[in-house]
C-alpha atoms as a PDB file:
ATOM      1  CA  UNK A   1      -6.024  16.899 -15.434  1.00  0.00           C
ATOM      2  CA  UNK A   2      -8.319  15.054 -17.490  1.00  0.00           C
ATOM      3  CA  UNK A   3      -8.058  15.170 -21.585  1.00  0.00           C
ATOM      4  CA  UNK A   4     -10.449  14.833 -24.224  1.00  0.00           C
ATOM      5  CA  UNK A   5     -10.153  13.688 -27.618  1.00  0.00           C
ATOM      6  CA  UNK A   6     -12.439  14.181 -30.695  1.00  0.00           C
ATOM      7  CA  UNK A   7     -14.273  12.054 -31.753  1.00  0.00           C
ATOM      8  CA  UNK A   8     -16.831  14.021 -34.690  1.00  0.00           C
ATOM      9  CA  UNK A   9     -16.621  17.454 -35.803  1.00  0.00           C
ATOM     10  CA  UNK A  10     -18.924  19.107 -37.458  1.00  0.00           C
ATOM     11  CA  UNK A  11     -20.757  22.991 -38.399  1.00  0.00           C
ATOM     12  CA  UNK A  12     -23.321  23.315 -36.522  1.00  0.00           C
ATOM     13  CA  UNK A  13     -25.339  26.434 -35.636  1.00  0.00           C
ATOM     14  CA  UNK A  14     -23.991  29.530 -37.636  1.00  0.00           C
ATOM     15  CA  UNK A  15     -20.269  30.660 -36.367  1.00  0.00           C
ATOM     16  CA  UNK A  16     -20.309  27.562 -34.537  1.00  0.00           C
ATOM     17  CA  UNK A  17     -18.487  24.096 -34.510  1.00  0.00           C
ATOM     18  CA  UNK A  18     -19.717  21.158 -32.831  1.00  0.00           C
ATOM     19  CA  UNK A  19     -17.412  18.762 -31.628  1.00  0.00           C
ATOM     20  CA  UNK A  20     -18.286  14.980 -29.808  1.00  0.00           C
ATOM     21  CA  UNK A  21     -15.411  14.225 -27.345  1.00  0.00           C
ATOM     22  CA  UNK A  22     -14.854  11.507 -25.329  1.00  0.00           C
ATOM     23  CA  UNK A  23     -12.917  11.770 -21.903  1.00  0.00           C
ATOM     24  CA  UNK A  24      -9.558   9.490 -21.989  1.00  0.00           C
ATOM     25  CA  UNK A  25      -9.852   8.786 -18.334  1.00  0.00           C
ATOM     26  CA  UNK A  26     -13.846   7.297 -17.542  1.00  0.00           C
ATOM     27  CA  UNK A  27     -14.892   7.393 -21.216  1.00  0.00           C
ATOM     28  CA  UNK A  28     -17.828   9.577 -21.105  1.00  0.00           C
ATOM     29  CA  UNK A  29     -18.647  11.158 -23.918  1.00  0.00           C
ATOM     30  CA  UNK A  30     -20.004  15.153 -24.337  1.00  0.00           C
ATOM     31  CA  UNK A  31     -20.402  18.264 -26.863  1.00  0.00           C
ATOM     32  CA  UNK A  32     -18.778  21.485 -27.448  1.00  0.00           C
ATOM     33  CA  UNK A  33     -19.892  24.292 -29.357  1.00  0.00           C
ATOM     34  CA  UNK A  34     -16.977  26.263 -30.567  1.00  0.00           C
ATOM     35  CA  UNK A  35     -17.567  29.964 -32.131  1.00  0.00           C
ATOM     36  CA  UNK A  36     -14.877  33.031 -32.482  1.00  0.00           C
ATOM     37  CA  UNK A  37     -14.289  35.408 -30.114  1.00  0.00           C
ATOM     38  CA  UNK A  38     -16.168  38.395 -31.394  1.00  0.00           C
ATOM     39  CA  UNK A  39     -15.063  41.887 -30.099  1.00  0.00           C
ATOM     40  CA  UNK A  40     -18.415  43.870 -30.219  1.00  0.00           C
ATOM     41  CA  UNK A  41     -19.296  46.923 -27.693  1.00  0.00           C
ATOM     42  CA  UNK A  42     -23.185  46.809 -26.752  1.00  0.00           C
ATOM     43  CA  UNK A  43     -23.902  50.836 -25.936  1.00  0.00           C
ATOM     44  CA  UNK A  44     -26.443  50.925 -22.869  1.00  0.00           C
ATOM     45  CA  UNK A  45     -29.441  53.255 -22.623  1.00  0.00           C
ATOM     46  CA  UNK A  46     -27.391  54.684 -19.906  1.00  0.00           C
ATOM     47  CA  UNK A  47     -24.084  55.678 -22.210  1.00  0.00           C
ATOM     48  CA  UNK A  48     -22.589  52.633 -20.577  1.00  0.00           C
ATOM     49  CA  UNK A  49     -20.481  50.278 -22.960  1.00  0.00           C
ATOM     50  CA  UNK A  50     -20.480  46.671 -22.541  1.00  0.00           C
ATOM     51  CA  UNK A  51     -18.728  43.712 -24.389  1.00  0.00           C
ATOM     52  CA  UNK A  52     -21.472  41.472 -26.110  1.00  0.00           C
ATOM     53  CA  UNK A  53     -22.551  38.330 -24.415  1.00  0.00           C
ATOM     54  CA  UNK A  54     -25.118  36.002 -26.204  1.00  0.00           C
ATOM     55  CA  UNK A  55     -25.684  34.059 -22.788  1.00  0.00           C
ATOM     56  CA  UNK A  56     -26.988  37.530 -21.170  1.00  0.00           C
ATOM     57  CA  UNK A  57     -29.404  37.434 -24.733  1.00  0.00           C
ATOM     58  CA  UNK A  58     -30.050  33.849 -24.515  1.00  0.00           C
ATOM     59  CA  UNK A  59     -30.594  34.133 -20.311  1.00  0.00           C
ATOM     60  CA  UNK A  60     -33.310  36.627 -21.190  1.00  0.00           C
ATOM     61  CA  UNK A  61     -35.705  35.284 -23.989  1.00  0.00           C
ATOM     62  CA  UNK A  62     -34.990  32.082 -21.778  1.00  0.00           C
ATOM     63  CA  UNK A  63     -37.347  33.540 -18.914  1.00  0.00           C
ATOM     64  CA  UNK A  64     -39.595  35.347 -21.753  1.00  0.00           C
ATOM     65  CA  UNK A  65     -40.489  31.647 -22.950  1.00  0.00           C
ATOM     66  CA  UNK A  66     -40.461  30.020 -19.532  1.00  0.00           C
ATOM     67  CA  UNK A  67     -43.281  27.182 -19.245  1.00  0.00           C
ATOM     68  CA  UNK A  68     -43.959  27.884 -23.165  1.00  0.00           C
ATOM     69  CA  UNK A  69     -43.851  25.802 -26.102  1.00  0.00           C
ATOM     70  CA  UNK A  70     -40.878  27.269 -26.971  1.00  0.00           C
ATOM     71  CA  UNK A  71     -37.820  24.526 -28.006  1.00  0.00           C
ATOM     72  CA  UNK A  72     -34.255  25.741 -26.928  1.00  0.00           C
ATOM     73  CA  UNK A  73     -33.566  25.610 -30.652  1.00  0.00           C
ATOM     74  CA  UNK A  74     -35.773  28.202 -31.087  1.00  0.00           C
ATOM     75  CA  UNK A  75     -34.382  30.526 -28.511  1.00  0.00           C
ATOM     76  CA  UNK A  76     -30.639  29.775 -30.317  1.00  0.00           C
ATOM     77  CA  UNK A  77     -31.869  30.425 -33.746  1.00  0.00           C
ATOM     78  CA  UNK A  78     -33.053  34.005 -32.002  1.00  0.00           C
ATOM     79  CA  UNK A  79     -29.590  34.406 -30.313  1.00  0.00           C
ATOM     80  CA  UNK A  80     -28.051  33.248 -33.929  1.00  0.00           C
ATOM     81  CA  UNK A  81     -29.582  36.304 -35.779  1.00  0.00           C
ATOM     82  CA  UNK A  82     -28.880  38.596 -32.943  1.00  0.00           C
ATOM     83  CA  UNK A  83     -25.465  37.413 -32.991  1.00  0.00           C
ATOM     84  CA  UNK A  84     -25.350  37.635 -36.576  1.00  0.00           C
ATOM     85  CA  UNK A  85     -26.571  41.029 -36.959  1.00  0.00           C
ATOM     86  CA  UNK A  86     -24.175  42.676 -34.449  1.00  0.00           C
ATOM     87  CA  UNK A  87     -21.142  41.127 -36.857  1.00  0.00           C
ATOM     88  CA  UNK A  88     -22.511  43.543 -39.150  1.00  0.00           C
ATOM     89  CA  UNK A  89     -21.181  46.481 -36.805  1.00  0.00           C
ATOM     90  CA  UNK A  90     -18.682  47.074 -34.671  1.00  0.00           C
ATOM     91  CA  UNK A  91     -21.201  48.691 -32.100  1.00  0.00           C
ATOM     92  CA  UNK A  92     -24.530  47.862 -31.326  1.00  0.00           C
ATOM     93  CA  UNK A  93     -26.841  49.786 -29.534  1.00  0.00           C
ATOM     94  CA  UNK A  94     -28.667  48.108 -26.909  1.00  0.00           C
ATOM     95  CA  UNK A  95     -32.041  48.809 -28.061  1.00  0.00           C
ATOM     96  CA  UNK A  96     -31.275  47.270 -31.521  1.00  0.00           C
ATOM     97  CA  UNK A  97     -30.617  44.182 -29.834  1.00  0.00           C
ATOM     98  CA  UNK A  98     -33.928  44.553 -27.951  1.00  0.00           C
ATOM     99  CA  UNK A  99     -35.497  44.848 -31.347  1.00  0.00           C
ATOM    100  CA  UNK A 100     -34.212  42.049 -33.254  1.00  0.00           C
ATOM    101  CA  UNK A 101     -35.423  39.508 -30.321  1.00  0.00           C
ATOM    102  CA  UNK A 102     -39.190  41.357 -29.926  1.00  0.00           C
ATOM    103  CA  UNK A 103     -39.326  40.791 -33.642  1.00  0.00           C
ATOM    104  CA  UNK A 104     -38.448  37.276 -33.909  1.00  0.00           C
ATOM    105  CA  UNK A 105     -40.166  36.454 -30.480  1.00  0.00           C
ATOM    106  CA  UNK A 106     -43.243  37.930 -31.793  1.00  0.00           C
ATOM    107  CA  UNK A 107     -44.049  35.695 -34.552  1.00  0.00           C
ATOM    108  CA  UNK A 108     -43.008  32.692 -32.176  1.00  0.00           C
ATOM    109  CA  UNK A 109     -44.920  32.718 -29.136  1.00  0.00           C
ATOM    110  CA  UNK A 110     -46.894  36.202 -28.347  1.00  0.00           C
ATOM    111  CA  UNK A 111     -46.950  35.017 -24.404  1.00  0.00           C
ATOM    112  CA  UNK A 112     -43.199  35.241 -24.525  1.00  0.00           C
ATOM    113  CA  UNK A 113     -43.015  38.395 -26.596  1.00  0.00           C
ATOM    114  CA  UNK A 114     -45.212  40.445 -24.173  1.00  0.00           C
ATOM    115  CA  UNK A 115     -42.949  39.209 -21.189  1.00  0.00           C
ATOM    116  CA  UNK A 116     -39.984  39.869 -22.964  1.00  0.00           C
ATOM    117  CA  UNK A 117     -41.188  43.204 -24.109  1.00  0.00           C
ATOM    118  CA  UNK A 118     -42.463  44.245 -20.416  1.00  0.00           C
ATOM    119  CA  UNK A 119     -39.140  44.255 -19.532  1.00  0.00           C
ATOM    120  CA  UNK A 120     -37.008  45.834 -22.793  1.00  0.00           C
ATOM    121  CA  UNK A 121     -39.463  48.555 -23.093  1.00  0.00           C
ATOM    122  CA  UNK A 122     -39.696  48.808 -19.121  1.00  0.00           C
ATOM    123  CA  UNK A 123     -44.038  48.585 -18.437  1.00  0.00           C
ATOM    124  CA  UNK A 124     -44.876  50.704 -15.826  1.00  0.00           C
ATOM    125  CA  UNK A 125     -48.640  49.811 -15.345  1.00  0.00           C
ATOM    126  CA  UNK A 126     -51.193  47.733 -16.452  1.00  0.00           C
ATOM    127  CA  UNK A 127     -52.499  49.478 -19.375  1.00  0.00           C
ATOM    128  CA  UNK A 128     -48.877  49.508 -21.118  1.00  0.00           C
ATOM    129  CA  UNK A 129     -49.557  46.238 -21.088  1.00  0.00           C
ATOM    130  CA  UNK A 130     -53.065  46.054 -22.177  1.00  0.00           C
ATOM    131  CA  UNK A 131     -51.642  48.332 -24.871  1.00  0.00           C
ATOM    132  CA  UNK A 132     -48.952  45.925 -26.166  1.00  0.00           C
ATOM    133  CA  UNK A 133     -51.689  43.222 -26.176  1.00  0.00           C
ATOM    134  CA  UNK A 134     -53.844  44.840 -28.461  1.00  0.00           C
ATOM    135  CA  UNK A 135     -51.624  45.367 -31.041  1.00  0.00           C
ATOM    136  CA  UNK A 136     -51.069  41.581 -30.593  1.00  0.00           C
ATOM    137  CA  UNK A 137     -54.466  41.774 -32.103  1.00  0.00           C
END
């Protein structure tokens, strides 16, 4: 087993540390982003109840701003308010979450916000999305 030691720590993004480590054995050197484990139920359109998971968040404004100029910084500050606006409640409805990324995608790339939008509010044809568009406008 290899081990680590730190060699910086610092806060980073919110509810996050940031640590530089270095690996004892061939000296390379990496990050870790530490945060709390956060025990929040996400309640699906379905009635289904699942735990919260900012990678499934992240994974999808990720493909939203595919071949954008969208910097991964970006995308985190997204998943940081998302994150930090389920705190706020014990449950979060699915559709909330869907929300609070539309909103903030919207005023950062309108490209991304329509793809991520096809998919939240589930576009059935091509006027739904010539709809969307327009009120782009």
């Amino acid at each position: 087993m290899n081990s680590t030691y730190v060699l910086d720590t610092r806060e980073s993004m919110e509810d996050a540390v940031r640590r530089r480590r270095e690996c004892e054995n061939c000296k390379k050197r990496f990050t870790t982003y530490e945060r709390a484990d956060i025990d929040i139920v996400v309640l699906k359109k379905d009635g289904r109840r699942e735990r919260f998971d900012r990678e499934k968040i992240k994974r999808g404004i990720v493909k939203a701003c595919e071949k954008r100029p969208v910097s991964i910084e970006d995308i985190e500050k997204i998943v940081d308010f998302v994150e930090s606006k389920a705190l706020d409640k014990k449950d979060i409805k699915s559709g909330e979450i869907g929300n609070f990324v539309i909103k903030k995608l919207k005023l950062l790339d309108k490209v991304a916000y329509i793809r991520f939008a096809s998919v939240y509010k589930d576009f059935q044809d091509v006027e739904s999305f010539e709809e969307e568009a327009k009120k782009l406008k």
